[in-house]
Protein backbone atom coordinates (compact mmCIF):
# COMPACT_ATOMS: atom_id res chain seq x y z
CA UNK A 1 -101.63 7.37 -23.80
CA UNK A 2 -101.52 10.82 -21.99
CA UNK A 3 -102.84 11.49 -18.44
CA UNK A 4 -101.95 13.69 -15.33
CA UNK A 5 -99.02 12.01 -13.41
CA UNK A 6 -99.79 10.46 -9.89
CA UNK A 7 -97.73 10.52 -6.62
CA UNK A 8 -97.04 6.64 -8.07
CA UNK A 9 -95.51 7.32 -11.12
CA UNK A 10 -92.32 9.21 -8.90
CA UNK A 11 -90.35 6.16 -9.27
CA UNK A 12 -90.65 6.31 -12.97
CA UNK A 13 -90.67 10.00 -13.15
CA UNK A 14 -87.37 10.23 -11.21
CA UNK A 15 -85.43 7.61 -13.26
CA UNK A 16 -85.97 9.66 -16.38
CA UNK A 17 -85.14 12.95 -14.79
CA UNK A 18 -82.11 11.67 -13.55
CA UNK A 19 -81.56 10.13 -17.17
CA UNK A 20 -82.32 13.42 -18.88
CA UNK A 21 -81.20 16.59 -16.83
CA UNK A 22 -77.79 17.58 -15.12
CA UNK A 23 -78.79 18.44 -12.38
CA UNK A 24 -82.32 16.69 -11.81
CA UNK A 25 -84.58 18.10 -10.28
CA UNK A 26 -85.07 16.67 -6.31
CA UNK A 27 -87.75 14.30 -6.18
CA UNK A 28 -89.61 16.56 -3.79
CA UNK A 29 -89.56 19.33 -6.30
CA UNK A 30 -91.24 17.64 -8.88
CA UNK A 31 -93.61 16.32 -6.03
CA UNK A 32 -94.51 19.67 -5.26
CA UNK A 33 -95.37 20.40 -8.53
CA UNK A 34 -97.09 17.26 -9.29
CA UNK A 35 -99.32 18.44 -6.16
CA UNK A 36 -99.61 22.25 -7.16
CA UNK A 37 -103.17 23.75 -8.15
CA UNK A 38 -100.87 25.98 -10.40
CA UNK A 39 -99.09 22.76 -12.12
CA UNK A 40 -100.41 20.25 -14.91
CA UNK A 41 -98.04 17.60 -14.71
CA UNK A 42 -98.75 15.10 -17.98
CA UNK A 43 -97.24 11.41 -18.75
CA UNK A 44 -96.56 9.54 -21.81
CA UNK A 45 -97.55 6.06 -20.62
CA UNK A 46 -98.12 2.34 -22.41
CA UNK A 47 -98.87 -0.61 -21.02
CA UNK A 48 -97.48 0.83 -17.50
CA UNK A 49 -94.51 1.92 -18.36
CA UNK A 50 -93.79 6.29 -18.46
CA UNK A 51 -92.32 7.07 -21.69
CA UNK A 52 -91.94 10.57 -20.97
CA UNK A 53 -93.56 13.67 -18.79
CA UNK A 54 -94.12 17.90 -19.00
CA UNK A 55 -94.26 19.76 -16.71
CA UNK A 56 -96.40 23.57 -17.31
CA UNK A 57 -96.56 26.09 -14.18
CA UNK A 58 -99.39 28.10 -14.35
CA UNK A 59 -98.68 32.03 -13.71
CA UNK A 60 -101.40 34.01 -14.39
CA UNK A 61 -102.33 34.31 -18.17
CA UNK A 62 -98.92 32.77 -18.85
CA UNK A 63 -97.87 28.81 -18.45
CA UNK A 64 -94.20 28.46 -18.23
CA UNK A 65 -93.17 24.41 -19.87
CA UNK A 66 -90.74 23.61 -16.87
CA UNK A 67 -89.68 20.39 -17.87
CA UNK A 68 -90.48 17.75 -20.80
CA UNK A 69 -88.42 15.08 -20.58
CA UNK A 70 -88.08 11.21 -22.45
CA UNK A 71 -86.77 8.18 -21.62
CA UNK A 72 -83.89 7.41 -24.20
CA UNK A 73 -85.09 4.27 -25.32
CA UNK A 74 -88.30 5.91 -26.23
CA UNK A 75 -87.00 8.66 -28.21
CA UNK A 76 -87.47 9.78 -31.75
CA UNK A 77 -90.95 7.90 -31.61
CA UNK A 78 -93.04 11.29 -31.42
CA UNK A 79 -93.42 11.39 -27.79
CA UNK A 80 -91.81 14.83 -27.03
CA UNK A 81 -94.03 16.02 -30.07
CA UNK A 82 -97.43 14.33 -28.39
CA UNK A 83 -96.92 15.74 -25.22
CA UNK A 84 -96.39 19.63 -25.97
CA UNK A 85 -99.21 19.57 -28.35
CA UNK A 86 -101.07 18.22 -25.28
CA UNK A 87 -99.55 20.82 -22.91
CA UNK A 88 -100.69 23.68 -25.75
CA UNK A 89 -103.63 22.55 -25.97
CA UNK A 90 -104.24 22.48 -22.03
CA UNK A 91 -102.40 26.08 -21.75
CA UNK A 92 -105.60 27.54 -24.85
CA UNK A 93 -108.37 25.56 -22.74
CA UNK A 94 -107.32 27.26 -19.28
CA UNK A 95 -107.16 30.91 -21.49
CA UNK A 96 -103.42 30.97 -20.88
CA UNK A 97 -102.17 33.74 -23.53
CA UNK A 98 -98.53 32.26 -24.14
CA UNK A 99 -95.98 29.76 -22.90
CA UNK A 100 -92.52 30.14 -22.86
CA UNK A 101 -89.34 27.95 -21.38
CA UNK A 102 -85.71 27.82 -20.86
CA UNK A 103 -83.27 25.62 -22.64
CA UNK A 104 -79.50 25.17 -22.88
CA UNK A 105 -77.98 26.69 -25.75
CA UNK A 106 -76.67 23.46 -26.70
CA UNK A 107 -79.93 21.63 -26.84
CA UNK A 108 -80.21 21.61 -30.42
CA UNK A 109 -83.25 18.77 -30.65
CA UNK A 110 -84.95 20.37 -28.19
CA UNK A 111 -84.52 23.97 -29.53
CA UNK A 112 -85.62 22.10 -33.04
CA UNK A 113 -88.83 20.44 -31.54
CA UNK A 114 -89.99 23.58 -30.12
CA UNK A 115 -89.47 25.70 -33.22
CA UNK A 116 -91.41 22.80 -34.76
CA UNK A 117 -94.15 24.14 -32.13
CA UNK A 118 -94.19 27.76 -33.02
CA UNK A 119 -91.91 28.61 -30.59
CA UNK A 120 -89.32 31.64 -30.96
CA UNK A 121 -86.75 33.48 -29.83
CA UNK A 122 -87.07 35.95 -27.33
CA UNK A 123 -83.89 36.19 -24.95
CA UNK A 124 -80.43 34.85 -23.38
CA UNK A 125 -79.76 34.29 -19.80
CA UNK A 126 -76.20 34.41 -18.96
CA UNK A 127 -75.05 31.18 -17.12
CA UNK A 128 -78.05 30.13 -16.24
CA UNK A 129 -77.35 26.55 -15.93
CA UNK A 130 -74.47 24.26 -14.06
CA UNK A 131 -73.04 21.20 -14.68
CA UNK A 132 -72.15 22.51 -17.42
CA UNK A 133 -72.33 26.18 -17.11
CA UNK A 134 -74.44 27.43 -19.92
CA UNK A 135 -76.53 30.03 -21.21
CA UNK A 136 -80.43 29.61 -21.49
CA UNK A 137 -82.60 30.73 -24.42
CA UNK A 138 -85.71 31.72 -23.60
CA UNK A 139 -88.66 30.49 -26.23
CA UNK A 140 -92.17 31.46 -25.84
CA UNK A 141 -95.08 30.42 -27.70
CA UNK A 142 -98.82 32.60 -27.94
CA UNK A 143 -101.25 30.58 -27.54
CA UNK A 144 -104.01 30.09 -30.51
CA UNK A 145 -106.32 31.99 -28.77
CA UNK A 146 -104.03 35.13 -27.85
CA UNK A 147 -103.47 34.75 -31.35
CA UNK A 148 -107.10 34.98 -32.48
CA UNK A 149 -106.60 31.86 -34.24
């Protein structure tokens, strides 16, 4: 089931961060988003138990996906895939006219699933992450309505 994430879902929010991204995020970071006007944090959740979150930043006509993120045991089970269709979806409803994101270089699944999702190519930034130092490509997405579709 997807729904908007809740000041009580942290705990389970910051154990797959932590799981998932070198470095995490601070837990007061993702609260600040969780709390933002401008953010629409959504959970993968069953029974209880957070499979998985995005995060989308809204900037104008443009939503940037900050974070998606699953728990490894939950992988591979189409919950990456469930929630960006969801976060697409929310990005055409609130006339957003594209999304983009950063990811590692490395990242091949991810970089896979969002290709999967339309998403291309646009540009490199140089050493954008630590822990390992890496280079970021930058992927956007128009939304179907920029695209008259």
């Amino acid at each position: 089931m997807l729904r908007i994430a809740t000041e009580e879902d942290m705990p389970q929010i910051m154990k797959i961060e932590h799981e998932a991204f070198v470095p995490p995020w601070s837990q007061g970071g993702l609260l600040y988003e969780l709390l933002s006007d401008n953010s629409y944090f959504l959970l993968y959740e069953e029974d209880d138990i957070v499979f998985g979150f995005a995060l989308l930043r809204k900037i104008g006509i443009e939503g940037e996906l900050l974070q998606i993120a699953v728990d490894s045991r939950y992988r591979r089970r189409h919950v990456a895939t469930d929630l960006i269709s969801e976060i697409l979806e929310h990005a055409v409803d609130n006339n957003l006219e594209r999304v983009f994101l950063e990811v590692r270089e490395s990242n091949e699944a991810a970089i896979s699933l969002y290709k999967k999702h339309g998403f291309k190519y646009i540009g490199r930034r140089k050493n954008y992450y630590i822990s390992p130092t890496e280079d970021s490509l930058t992927m956007q997405r128009l939304t179907d309505i920029y695209q008259g579709t």
